[in-house]
PDB file of N, CA and C in Angstrom:
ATOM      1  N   UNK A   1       5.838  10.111 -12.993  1.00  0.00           N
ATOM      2  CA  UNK A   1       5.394  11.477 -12.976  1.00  0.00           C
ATOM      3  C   UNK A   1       4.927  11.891 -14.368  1.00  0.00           C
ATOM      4  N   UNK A   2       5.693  11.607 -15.617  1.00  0.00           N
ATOM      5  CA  UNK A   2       5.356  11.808 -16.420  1.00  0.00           C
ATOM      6  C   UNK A   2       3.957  11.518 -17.002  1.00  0.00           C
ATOM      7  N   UNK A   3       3.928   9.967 -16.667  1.00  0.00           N
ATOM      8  CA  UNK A   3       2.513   9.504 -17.360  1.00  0.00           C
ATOM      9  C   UNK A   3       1.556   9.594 -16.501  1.00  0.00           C
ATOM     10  N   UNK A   4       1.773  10.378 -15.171  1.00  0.00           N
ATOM     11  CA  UNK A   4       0.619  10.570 -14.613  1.00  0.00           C
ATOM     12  C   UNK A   4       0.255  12.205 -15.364  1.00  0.00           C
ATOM     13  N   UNK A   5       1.201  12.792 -15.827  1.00  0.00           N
ATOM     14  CA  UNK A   5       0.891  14.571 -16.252  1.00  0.00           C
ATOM     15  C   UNK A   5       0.552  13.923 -17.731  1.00  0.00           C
ATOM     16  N   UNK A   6       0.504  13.247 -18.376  1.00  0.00           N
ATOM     17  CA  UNK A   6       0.326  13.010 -19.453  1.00  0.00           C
ATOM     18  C   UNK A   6      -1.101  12.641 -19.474  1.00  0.00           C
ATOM     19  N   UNK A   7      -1.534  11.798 -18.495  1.00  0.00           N
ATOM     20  CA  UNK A   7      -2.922  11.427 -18.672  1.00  0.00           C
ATOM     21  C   UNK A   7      -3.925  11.928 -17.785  1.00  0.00           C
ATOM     22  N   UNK A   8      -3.373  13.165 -16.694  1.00  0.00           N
ATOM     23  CA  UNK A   8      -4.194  14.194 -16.351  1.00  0.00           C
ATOM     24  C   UNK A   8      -4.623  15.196 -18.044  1.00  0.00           C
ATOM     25  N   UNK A   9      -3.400  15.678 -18.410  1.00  0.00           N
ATOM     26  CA  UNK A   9      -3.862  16.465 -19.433  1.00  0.00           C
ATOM     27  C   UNK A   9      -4.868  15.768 -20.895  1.00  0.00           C
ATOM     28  N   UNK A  10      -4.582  14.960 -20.547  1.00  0.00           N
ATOM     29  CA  UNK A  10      -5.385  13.739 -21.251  1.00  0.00           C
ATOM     30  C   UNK A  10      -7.168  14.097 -21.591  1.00  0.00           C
ATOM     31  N   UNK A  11      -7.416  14.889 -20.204  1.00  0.00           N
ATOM     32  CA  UNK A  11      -8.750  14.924 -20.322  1.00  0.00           C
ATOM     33  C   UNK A  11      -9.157  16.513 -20.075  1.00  0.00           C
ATOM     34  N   UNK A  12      -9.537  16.957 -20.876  1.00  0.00           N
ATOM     35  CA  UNK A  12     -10.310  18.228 -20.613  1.00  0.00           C
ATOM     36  C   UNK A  12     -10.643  18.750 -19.015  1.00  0.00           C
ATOM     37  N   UNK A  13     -11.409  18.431 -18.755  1.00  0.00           N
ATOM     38  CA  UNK A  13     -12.192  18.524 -17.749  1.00  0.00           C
ATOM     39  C   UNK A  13     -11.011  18.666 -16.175  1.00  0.00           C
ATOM     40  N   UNK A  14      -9.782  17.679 -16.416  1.00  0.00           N
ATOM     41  CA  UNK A  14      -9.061  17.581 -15.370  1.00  0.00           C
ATOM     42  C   UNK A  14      -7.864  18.375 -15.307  1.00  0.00           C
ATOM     43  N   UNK A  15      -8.088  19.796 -16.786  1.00  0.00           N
ATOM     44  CA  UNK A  15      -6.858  20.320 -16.909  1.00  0.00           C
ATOM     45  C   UNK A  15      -6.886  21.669 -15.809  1.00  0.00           C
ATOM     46  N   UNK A  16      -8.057  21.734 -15.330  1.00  0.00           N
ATOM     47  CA  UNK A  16      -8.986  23.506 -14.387  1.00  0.00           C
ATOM     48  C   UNK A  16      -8.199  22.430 -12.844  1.00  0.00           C
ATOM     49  N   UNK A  17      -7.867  21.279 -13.086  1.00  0.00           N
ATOM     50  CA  UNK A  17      -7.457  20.826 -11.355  1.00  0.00           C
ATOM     51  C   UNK A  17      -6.138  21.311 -10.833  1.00  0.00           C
ATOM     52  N   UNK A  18      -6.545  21.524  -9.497  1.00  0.00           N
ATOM     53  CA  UNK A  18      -4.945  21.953  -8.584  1.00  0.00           C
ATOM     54  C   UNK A  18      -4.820  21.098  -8.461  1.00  0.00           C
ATOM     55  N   UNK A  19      -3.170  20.607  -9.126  1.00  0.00           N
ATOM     56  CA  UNK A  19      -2.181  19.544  -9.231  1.00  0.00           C
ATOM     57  C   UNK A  19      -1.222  19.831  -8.191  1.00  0.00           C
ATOM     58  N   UNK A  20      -0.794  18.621  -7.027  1.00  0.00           N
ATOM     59  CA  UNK A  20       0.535  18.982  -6.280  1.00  0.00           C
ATOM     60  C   UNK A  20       1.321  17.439  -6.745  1.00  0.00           C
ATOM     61  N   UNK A  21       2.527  18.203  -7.139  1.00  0.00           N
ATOM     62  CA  UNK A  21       3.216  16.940  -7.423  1.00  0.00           C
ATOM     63  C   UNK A  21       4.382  17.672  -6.207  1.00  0.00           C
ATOM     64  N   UNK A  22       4.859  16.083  -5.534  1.00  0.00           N
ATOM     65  CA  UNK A  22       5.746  16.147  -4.810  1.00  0.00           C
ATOM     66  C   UNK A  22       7.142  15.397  -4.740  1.00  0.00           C
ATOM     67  N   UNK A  23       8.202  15.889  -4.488  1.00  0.00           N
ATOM     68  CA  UNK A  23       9.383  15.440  -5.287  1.00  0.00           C
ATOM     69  C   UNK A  23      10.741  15.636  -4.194  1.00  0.00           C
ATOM     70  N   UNK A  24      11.285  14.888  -4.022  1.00  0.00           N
ATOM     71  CA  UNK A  24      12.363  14.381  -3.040  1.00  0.00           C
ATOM     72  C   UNK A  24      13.576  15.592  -3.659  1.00  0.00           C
ATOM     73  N   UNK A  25      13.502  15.585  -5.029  1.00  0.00           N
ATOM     74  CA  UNK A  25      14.709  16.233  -5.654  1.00  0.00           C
ATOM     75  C   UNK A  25      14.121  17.638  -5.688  1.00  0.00           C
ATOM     76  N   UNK A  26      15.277  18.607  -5.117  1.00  0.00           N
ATOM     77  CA  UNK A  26      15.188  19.829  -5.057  1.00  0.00           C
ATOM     78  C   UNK A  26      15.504  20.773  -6.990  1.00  0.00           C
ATOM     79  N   UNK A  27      16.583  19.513  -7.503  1.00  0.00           N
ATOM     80  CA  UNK A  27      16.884  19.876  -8.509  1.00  0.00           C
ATOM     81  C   UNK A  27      15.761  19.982  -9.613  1.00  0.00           C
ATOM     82  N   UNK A  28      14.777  19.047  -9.299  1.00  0.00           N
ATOM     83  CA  UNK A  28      13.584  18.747  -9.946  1.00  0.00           C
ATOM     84  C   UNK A  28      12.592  20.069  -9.531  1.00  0.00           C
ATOM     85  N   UNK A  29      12.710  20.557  -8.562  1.00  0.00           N
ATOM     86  CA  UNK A  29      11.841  21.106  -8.768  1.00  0.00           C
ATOM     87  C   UNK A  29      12.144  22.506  -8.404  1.00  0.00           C
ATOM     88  N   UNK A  30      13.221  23.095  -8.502  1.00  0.00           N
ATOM     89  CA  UNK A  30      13.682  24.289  -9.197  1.00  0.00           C
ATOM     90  C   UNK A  30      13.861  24.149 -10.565  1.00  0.00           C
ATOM     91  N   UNK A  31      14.419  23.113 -11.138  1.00  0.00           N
ATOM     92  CA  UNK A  31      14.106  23.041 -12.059  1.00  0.00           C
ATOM     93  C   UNK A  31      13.222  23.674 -13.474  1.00  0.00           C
ATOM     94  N   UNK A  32      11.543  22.892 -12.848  1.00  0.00           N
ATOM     95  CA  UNK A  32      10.725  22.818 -13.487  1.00  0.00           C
ATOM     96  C   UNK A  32       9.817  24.099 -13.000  1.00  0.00           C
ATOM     97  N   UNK A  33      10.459  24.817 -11.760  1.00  0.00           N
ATOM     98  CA  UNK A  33       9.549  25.764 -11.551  1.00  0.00           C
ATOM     99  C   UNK A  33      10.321  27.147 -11.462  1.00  0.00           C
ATOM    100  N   UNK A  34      11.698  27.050 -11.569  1.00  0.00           N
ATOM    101  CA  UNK A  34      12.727  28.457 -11.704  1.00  0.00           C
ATOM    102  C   UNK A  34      13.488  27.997 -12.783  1.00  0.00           C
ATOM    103  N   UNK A  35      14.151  27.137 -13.005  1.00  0.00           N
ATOM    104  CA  UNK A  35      15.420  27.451 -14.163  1.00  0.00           C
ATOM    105  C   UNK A  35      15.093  26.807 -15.336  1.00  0.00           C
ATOM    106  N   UNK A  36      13.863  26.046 -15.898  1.00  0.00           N
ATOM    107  CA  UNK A  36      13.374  26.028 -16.608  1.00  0.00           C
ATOM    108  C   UNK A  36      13.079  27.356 -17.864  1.00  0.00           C
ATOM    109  N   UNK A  37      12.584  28.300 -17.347  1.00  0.00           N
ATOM    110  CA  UNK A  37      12.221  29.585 -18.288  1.00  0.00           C
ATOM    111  C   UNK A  37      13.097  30.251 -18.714  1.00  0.00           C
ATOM    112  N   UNK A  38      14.407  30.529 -17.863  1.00  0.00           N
ATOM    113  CA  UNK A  38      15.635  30.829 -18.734  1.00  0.00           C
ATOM    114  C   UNK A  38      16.404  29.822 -19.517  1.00  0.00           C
ATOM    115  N   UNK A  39      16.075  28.177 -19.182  1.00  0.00           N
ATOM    116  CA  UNK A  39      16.647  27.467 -19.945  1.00  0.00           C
ATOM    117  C   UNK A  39      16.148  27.542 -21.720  1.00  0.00           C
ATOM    118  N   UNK A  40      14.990  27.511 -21.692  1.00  0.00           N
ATOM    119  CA  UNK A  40      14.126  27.783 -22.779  1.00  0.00           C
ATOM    120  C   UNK A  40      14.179  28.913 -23.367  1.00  0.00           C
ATOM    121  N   UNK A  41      14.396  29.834 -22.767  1.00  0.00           N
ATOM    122  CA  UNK A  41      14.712  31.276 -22.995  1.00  0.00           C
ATOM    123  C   UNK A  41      16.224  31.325 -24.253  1.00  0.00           C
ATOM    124  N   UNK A  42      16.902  30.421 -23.545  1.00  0.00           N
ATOM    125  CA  UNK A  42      18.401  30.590 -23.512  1.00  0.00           C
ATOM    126  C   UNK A  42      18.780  29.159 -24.519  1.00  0.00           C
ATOM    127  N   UNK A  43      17.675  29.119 -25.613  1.00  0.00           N
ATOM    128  CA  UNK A  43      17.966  27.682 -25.707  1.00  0.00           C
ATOM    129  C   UNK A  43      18.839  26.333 -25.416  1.00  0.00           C
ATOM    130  N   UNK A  44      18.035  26.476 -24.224  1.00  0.00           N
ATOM    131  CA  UNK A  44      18.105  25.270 -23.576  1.00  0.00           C
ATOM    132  C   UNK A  44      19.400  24.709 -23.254  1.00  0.00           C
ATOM    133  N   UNK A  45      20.651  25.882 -22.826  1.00  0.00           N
ATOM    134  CA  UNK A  45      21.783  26.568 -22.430  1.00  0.00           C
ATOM    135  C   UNK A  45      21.667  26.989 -20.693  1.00  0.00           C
ATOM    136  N   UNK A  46      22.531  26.113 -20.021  1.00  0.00           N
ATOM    137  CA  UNK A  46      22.455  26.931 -18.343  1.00  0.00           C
ATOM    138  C   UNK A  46      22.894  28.305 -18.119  1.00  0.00           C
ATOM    139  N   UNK A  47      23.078  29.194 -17.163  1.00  0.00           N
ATOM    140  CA  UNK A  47      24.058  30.350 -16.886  1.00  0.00           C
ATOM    141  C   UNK A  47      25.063  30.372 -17.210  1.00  0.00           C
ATOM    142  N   UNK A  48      25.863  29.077 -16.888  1.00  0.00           N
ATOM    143  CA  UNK A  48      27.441  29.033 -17.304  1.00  0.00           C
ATOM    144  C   UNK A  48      27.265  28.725 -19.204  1.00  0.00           C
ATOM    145  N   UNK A  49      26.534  29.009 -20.055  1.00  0.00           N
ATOM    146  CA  UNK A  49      26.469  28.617 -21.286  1.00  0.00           C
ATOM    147  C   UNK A  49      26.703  26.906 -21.874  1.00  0.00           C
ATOM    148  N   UNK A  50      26.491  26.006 -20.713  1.00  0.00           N
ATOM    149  CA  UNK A  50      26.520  24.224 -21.271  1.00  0.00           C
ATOM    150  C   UNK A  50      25.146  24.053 -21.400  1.00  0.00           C
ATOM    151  N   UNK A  51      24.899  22.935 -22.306  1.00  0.00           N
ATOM    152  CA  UNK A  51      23.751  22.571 -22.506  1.00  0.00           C
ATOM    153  C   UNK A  51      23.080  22.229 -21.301  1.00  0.00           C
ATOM    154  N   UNK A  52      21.460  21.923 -21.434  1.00  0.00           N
ATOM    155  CA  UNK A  52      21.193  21.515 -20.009  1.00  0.00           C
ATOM    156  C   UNK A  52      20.940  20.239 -19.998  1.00  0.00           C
ATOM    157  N   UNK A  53      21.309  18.892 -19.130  1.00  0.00           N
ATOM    158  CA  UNK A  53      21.462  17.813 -19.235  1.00  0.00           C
ATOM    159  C   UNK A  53      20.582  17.513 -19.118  1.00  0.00           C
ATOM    160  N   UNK A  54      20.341  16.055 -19.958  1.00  0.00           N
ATOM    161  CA  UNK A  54      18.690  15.342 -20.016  1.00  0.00           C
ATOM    162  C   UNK A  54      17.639  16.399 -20.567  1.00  0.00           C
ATOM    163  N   UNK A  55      18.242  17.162 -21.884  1.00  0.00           N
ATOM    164  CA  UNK A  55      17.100  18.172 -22.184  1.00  0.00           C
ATOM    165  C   UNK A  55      15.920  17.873 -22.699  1.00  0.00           C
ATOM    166  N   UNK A  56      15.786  16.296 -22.990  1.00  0.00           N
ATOM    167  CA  UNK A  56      14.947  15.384 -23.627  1.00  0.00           C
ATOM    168  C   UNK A  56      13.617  15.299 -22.862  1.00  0.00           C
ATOM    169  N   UNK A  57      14.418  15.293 -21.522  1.00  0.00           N
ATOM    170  CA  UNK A  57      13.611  14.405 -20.363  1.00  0.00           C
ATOM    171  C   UNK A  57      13.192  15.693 -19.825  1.00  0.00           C
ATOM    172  N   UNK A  58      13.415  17.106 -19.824  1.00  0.00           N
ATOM    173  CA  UNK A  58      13.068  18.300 -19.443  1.00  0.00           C
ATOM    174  C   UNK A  58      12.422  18.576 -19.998  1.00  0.00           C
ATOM    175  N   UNK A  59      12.351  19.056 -21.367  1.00  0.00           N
ATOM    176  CA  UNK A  59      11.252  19.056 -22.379  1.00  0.00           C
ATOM    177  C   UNK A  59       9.952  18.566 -22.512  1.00  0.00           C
ATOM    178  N   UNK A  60       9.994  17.321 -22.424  1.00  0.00           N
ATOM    179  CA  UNK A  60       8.997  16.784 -22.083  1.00  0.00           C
ATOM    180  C   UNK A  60       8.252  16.847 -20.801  1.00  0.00           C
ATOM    181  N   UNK A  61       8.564  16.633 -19.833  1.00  0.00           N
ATOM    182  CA  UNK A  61       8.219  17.069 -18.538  1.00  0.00           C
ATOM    183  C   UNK A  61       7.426  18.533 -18.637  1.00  0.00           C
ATOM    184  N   UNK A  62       8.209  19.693 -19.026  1.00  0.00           N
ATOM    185  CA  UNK A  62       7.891  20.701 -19.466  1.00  0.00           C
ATOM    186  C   UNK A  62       6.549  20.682 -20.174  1.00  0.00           C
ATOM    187  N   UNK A  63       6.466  20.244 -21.217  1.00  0.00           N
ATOM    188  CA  UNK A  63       5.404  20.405 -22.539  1.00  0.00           C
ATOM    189  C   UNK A  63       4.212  19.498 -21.651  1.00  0.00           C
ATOM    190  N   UNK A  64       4.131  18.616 -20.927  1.00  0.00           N
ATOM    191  CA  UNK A  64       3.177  17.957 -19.957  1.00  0.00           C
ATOM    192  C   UNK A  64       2.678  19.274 -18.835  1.00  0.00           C
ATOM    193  N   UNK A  65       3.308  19.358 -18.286  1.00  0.00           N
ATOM    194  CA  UNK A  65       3.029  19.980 -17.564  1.00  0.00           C
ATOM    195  C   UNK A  65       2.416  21.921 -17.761  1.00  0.00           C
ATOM    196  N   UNK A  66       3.170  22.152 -18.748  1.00  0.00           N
ATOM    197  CA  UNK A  66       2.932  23.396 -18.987  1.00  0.00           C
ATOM    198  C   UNK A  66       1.406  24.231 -19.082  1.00  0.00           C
ATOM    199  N   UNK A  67       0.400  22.922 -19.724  1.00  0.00           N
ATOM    200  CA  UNK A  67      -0.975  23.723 -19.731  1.00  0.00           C
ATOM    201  C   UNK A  67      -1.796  23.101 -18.368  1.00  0.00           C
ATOM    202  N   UNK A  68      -1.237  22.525 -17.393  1.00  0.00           N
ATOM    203  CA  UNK A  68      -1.515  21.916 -16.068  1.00  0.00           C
ATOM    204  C   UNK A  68      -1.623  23.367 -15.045  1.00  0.00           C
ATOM    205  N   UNK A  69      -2.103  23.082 -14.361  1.00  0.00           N
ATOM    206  CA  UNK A  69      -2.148  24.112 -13.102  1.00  0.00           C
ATOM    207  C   UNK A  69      -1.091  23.382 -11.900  1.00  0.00           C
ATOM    208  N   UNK A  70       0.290  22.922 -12.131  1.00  0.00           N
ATOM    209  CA  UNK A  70       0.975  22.178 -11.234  1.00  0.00           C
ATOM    210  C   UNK A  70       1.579  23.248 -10.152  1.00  0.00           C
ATOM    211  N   UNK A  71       1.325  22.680  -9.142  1.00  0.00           N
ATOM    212  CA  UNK A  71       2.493  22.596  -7.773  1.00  0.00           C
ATOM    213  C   UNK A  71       2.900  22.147  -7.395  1.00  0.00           C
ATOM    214  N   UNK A  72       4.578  22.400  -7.500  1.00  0.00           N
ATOM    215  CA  UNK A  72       6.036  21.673  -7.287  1.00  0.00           C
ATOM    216  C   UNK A  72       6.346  21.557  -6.089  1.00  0.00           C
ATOM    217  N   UNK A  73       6.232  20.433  -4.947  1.00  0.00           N
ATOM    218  CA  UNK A  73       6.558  20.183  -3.717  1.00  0.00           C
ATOM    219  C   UNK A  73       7.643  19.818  -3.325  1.00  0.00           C
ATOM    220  N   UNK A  74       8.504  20.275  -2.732  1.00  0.00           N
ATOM    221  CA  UNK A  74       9.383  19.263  -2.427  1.00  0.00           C
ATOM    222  C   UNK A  74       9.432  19.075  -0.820  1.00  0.00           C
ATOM    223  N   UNK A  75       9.675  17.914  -0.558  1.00  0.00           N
ATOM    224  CA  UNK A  75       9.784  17.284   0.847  1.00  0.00           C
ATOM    225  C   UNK A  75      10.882  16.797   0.677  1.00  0.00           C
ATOM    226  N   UNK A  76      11.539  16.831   2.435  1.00  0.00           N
ATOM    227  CA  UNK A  76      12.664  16.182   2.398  1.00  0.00           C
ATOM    228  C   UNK A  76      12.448  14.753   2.042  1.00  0.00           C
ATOM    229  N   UNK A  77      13.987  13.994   1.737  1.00  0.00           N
ATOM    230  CA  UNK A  77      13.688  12.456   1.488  1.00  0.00           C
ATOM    231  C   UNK A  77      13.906  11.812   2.697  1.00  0.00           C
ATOM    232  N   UNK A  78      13.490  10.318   3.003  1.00  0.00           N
ATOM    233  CA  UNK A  78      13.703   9.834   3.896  1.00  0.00           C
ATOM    234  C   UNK A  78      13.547  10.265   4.775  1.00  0.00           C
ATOM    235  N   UNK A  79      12.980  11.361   5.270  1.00  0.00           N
ATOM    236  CA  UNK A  79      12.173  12.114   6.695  1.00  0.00           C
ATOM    237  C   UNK A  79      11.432  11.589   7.167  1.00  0.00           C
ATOM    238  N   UNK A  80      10.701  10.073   6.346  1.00  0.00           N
ATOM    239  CA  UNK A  80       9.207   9.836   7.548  1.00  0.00           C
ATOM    240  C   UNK A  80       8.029  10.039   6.650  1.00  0.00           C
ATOM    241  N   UNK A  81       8.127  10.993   5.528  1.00  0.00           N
ATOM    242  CA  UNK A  81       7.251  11.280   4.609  1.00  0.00           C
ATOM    243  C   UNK A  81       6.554  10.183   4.172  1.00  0.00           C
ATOM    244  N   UNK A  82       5.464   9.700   4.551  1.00  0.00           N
ATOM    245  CA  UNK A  82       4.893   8.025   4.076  1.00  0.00           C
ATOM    246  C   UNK A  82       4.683   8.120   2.757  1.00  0.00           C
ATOM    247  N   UNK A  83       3.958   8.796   1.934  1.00  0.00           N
ATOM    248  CA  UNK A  83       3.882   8.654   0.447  1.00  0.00           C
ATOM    249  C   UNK A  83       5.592   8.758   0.071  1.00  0.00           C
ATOM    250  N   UNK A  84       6.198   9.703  -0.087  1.00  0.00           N
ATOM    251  CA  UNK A  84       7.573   9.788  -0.538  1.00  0.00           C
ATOM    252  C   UNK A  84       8.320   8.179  -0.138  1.00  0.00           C
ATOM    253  N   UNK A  85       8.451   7.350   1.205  1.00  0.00           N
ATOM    254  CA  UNK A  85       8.985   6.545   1.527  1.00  0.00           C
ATOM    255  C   UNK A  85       8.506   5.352   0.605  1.00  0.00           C
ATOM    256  N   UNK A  86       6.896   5.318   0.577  1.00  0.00           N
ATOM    257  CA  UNK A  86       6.257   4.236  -0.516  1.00  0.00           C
ATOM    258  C   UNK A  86       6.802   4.564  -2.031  1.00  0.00           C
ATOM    259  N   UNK A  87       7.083   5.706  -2.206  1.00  0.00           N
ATOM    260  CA  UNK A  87       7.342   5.364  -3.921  1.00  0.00           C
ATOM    261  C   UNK A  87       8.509   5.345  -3.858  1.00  0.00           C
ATOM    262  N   UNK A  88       9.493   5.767  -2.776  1.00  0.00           N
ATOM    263  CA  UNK A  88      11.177   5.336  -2.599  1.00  0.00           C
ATOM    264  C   UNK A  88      11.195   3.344  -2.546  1.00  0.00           C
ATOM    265  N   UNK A  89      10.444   3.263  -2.333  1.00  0.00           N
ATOM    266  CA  UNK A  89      10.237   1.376  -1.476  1.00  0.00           C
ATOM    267  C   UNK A  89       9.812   0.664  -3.402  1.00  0.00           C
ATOM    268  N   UNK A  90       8.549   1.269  -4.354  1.00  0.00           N
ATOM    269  CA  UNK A  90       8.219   1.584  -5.009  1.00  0.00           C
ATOM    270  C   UNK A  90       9.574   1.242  -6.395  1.00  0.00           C
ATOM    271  N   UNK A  91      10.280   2.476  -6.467  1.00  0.00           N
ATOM    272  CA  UNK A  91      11.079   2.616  -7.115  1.00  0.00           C
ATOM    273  C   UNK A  91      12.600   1.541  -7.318  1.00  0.00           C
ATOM    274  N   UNK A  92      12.742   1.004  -5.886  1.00  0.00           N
ATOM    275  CA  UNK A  92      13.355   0.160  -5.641  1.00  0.00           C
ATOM    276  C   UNK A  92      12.840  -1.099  -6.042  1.00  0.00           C
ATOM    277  N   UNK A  93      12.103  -1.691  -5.763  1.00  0.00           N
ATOM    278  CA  UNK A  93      11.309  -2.417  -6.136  1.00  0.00           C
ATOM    279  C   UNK A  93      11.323  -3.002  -8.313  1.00  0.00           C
ATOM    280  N   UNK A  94      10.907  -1.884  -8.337  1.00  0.00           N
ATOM    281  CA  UNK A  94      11.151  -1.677  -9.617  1.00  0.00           C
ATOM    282  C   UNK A  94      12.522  -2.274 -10.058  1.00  0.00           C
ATOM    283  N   UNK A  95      13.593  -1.502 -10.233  1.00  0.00           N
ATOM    284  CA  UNK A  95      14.664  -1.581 -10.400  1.00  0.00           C
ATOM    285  C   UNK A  95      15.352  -2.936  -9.846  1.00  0.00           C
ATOM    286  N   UNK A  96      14.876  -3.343  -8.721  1.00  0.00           N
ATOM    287  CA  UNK A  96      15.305  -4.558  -8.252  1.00  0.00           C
ATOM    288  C   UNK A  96      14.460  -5.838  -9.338  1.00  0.00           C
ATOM    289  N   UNK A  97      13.227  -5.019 -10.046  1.00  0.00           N
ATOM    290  CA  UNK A  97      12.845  -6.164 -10.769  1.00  0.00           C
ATOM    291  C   UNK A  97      12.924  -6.225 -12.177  1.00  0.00           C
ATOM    292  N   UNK A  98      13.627  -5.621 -12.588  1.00  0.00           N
ATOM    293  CA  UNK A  98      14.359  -5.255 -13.641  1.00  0.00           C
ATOM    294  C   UNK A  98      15.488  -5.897 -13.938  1.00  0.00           C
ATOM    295  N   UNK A  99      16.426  -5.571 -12.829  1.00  0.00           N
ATOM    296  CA  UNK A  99      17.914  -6.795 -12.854  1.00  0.00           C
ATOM    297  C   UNK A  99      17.713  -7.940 -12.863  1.00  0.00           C
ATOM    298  N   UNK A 100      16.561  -8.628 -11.877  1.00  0.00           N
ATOM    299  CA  UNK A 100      16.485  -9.928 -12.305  1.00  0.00           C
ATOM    300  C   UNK A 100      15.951 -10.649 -13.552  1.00  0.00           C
ATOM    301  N   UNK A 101      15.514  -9.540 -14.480  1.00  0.00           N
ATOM    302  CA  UNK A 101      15.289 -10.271 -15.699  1.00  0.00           C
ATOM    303  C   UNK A 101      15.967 -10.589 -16.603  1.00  0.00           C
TER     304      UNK A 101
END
C-alpha cells in the first residue's frame, strides 16, 4: 500500500486521481480516515493518553497519502471478495517465502 501511494504521488499528473484503496482492516481504515487527526492533533497520543502504536508506520502512511485524493474501503475479509482473497493468497505467499530463506 505504501509504495503504491508513494509512487502514485510520485507523479504530478496522477495526484487530481480518485484513489480507492481497499482494506480488510477496519482498524486501518478508521484509522487513517477518523483517528488519525486527533492523533496528530494530540501528538500522536490516543484518547486514553498512550502513544499510538506503530506511529512510524502511521506517519508515513499519513504523509503519502495526505496530498492524494484517497478513499478508504473497507470490505469484509474472506467474504468472497476476489481482489481482497488474491492479495490475502498474495501476502501469504510472501511470508511463506520469506521463512524458507
Amino acid at each position: 500500500m505504501r509504495e503504491a501511494l508513494r509512487e502514485l504521488g510520485s507523479h504530478q499528473e496522477w495526484r487530481a486521481l480518485a484513489i480507492t484503496v481497499s482494506t480488510d482492516s477496519q482498524y486501518v481504515q478508521k484509522g487513517i480516515t477518523q483517528w488519525i487527526h486527533s492523533w496528530e492533533r494530540n501528538s500522536w497520543r490516543t484518547s486514553n493518553n498512550k502513544p499510538v502504536k506503530n506511529i512510524d508506520l502511521w506517519s508515513a502512511l499519513w504523509e503519502l497519502a495526505r496530498p492524494l485524493a484517497v478513499h478508504w474501503l473497507w470490505v469484509e475479509g474472506h467474504a468472497g471478495n476476489v481482489m481482497n482473497e488474491r492479495c490475502h493468497h498474495l501476502v501469504e505467499q510472501s511470508i511463506a517465502s520469506g521463512r524458507s530463506k
